[in-house]
Protein backbone atom coordinates (compact mmCIF):
# COMPACT_ATOMS: atom_id res chain seq x y z
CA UNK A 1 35.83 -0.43 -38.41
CA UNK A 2 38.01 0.67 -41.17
CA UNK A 3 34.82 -0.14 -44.07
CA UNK A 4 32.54 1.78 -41.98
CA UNK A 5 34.65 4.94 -41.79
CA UNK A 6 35.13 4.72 -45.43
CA UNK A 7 31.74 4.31 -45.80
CA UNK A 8 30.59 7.44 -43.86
CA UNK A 9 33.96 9.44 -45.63
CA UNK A 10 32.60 8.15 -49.14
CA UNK A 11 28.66 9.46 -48.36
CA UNK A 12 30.04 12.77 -47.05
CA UNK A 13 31.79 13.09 -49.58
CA UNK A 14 28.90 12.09 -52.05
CA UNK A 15 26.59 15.22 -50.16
CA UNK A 16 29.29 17.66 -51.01
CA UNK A 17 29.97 16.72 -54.45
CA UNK A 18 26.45 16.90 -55.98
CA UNK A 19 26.95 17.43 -59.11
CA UNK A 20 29.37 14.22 -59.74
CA UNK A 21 29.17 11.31 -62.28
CA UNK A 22 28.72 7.74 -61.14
CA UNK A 23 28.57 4.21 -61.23
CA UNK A 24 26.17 2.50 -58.82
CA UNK A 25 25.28 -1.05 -57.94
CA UNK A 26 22.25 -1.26 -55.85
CA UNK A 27 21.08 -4.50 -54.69
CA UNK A 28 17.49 -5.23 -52.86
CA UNK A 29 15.51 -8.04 -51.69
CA UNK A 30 11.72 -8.27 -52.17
CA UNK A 31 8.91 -9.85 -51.60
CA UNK A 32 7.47 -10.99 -54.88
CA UNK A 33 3.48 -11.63 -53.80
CA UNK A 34 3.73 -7.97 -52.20
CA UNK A 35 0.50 -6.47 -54.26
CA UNK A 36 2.24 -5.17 -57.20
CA UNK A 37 5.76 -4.51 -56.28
CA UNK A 38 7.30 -6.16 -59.73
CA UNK A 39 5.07 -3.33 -62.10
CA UNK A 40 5.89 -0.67 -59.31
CA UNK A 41 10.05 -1.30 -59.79
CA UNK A 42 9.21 -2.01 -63.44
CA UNK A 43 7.95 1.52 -63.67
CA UNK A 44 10.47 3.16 -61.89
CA UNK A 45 13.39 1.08 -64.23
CA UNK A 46 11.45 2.54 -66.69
CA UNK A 47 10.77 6.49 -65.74
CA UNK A 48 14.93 5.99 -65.35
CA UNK A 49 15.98 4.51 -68.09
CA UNK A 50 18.71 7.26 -69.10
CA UNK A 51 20.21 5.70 -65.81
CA UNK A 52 20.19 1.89 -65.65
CA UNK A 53 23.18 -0.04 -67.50
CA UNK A 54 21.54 -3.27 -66.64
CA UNK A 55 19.64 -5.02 -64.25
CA UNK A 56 19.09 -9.26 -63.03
CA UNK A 57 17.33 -11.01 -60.37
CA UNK A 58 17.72 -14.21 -58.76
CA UNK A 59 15.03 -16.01 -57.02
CA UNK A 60 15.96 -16.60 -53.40
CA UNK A 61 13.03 -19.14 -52.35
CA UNK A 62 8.99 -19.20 -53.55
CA UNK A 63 8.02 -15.42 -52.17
CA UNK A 64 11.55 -13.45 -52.36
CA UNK A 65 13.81 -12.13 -55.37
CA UNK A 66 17.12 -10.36 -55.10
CA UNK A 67 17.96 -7.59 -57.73
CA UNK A 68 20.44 -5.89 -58.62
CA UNK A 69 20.75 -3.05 -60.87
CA UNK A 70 23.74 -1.32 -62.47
CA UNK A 71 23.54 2.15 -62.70
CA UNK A 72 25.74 5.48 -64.34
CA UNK A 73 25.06 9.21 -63.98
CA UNK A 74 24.50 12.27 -61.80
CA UNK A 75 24.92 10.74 -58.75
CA UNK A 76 22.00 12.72 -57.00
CA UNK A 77 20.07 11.50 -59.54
CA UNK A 78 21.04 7.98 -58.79
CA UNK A 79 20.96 8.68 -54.83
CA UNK A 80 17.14 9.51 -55.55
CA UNK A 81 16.17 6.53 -57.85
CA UNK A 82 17.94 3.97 -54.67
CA UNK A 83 16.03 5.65 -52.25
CA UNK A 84 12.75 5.47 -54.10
CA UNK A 85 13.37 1.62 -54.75
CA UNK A 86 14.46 1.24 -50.96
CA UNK A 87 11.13 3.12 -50.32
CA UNK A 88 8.51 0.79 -51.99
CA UNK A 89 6.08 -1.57 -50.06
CA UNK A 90 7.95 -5.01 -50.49
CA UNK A 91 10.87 -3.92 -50.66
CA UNK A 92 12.75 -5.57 -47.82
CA UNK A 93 16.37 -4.79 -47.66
CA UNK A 94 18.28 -2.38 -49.94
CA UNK A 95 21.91 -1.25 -50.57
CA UNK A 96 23.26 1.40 -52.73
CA UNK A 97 27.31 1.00 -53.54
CA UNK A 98 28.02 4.12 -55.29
CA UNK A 99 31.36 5.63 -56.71
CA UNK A 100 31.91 8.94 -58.22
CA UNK A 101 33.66 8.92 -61.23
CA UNK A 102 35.44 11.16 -64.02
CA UNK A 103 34.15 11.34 -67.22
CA UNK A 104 36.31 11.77 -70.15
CA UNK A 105 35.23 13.23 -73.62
CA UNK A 106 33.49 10.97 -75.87
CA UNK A 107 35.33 9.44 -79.02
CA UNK A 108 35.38 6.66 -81.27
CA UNK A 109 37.94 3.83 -81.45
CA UNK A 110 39.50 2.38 -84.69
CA UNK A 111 38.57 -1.63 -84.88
CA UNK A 112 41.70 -3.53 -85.54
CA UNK A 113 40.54 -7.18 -85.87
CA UNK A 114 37.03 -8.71 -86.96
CA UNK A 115 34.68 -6.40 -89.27
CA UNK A 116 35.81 -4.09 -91.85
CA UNK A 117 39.48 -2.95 -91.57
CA UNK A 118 40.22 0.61 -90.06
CA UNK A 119 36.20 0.69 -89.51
CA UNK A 120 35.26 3.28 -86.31
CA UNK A 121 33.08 1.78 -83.60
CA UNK A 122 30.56 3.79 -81.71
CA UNK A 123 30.99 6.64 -80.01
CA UNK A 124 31.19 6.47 -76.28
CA UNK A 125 32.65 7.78 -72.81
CA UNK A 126 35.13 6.34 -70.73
CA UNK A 127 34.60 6.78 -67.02
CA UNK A 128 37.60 6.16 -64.43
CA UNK A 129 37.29 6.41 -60.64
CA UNK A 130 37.52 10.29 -59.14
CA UNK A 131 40.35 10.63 -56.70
């Protein structure tokens, strides 16, 4: 009881806040040998690149795959890219976990070890969960 009304708080919370960063797993099952499901999420991976961190499948049995895909950004952006998944002929079962998160201004670290001494790696954000 206690998962589900954190659930429903969380996606409440989720409609009010549209404008919030962030991090999503979303996990579906599908049927392989569906006529052209695989190019059809391909595509969509694709068209929302700027959104997935990574993505892997396992092979359940001979017709059925689970994926899952790791996602970061506006989180109505992400809501939309689940539901389009979800929405695909195939597509069997699918779950978005999503959780809004800060961003924090983007900077560079100093290496210390390994590489060229005092050397600055990448630039990039840190994200933390929003309270």
């Amino acid at each position: 009881m206690r998962d589900l009304l954190r659930a429903e708080l969380e996606r409440s919370s989720r409609q009010e806040e549209k404008g919030t960063e962030c991090v999503a797993s979303l996990s579906y099952v599908y049927n392989r040998h569906e006529l052209d499901v695989a190019e059809r999420l391909t595509t969509l991976h694709h068209d929302n690149h700027d959104l997935l961190i990574s993505s892997m499948q396992v092979p359940l049995d001979h017709e059925y795959r689970l994926e899952t895909l790791v996602l970061r950004g506006n989180a109505r952006a992400v809501q939309s890219l689940a539901d389009a998944v979800c929405a695909q002929r195939g597509v069997r079962h699918g779950q978005l976990n999503l959780i809004s998160v800060e961003l924090h201004q983007s900077h560079r670290h100093v290496r210390s070890g390994g590489g060229k001494r005092g050397a600055a790696a990448a630039p990039h954000l840190h994200v933390r969960p929003a309270h």
